[in-house]
Protein backbone atom coordinates (compact mmCIF):
# COMPACT_ATOMS: atom_id res chain seq x y z
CA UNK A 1 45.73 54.85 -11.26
CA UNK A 2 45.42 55.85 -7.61
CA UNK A 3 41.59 57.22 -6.48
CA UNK A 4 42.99 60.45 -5.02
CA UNK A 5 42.65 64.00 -5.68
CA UNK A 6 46.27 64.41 -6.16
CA UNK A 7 47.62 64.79 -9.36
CA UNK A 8 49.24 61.61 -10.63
CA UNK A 9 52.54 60.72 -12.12
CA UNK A 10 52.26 58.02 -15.03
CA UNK A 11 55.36 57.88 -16.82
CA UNK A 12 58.87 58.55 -17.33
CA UNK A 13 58.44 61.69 -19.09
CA UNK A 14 56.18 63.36 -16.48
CA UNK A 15 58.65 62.77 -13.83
CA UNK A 16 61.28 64.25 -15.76
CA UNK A 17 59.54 67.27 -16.80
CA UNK A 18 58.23 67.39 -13.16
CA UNK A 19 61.55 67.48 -11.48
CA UNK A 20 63.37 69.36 -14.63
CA UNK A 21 59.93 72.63 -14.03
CA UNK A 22 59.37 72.61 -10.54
CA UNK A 23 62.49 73.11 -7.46
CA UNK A 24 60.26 71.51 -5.16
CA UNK A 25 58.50 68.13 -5.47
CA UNK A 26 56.97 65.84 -2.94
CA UNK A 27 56.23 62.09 -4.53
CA UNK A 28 54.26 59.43 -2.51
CA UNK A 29 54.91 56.20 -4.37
CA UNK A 30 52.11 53.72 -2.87
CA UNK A 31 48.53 51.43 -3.43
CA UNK A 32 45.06 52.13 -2.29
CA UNK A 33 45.97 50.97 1.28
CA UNK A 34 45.71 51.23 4.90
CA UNK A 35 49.32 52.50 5.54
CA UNK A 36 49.44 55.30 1.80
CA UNK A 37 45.64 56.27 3.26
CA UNK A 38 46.64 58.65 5.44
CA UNK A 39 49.60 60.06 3.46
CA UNK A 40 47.42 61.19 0.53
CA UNK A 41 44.93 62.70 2.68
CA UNK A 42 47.82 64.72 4.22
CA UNK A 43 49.42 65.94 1.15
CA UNK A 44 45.75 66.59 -0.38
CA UNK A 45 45.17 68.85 2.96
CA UNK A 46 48.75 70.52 2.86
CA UNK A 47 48.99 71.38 -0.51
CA UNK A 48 46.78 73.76 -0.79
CA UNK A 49 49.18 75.10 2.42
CA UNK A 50 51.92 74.94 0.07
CA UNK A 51 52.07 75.80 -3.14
CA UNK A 52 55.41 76.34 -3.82
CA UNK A 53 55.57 72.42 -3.77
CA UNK A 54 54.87 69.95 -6.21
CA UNK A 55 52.72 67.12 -4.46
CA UNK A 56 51.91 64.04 -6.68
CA UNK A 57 51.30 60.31 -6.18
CA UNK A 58 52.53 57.36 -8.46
CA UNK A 59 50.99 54.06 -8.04
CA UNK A 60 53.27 51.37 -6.91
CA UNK A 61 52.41 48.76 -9.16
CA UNK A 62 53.03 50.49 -12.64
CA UNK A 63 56.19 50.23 -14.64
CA UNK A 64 57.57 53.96 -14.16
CA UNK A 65 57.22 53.47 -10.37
CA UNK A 66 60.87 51.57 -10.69
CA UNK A 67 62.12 55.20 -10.82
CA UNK A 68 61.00 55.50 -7.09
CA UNK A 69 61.95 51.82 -6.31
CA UNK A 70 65.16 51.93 -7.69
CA UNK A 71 66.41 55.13 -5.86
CA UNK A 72 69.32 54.53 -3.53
CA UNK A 73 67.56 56.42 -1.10
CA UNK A 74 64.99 53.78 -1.39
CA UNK A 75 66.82 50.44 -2.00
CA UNK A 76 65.91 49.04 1.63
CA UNK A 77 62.19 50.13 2.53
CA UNK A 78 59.77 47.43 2.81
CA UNK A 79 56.62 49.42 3.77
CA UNK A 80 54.63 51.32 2.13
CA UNK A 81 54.19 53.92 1.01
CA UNK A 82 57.29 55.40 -0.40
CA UNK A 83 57.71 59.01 -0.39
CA UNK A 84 60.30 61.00 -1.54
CA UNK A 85 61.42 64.94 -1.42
CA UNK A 86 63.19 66.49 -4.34
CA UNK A 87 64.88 69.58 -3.99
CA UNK A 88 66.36 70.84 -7.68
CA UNK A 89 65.78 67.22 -8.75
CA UNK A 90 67.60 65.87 -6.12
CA UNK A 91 66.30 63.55 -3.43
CA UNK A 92 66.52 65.48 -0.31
CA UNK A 93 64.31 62.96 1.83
CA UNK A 94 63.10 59.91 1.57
CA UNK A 95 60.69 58.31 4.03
CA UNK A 96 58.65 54.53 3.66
CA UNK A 97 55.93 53.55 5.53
CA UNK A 98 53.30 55.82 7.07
CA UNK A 99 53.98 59.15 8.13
CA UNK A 100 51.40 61.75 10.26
CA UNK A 101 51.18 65.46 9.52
CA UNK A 102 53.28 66.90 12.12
CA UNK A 103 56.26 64.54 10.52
CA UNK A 104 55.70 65.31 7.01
CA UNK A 105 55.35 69.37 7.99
CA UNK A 106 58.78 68.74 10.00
CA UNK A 107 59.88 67.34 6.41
CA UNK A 108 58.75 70.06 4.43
CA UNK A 109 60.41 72.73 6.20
CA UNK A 110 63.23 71.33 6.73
CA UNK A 111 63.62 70.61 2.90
CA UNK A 112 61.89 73.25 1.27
CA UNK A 113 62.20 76.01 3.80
CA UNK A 114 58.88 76.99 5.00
């Protein structure tokens, strides 16, 4: 499990009920590193900002974390971290590799209307 305060996403089932309960979900698919660092500390700042969005993390290195992996969207990323942007439970957006605020606000307004 990732040392965040974001809520986490451990298996199948939570993903599904996530994205089947919520229109809006942001998912940061990464390790305790130097690149996902700054990404967690971003959504942990902004989602208080917006709660109209579901903000979790998933660590990389567990089994369900082939659901991010395996994404079309996400086929060809080599950094880390991951991070994708449902809309309905559809990927709207996804981005690898570190991101700053101003980018991911730019992404959340753009998908989720801000």
């Amino acid at each position: 499990m990732l040392d965040t305060n974001l809520k986490h996403v451990e298996s199948h089932e939570e993903i599904k009920e996530l994205l089947k309960n919520n229109a809006n979900v942001m998912i940061c698919c990464g390790r305790m590193g130097p690149m996902c660092f700054p990404v967690y500390g971003i959504m942990e700042k902004l989602e208080q900002k917006h709660p109209h969005i579901q903000m979790r993390d998933m660590d990389f290195d567990i089994p369900v974390a082939s659901f991010i992996k395996n994404l079309p969207e996400c086929r060809s990323f080599m950094g880390l971290p991951f991070t994708v942007y449902f809309k309905n439970g559809r990927v709207a957006k996804a981005t690898t590799s570190i991101q700053d605020e101003k980018q991911i606000t730019k992404i959340l307004d753009a998908v989720f209307g801000d």
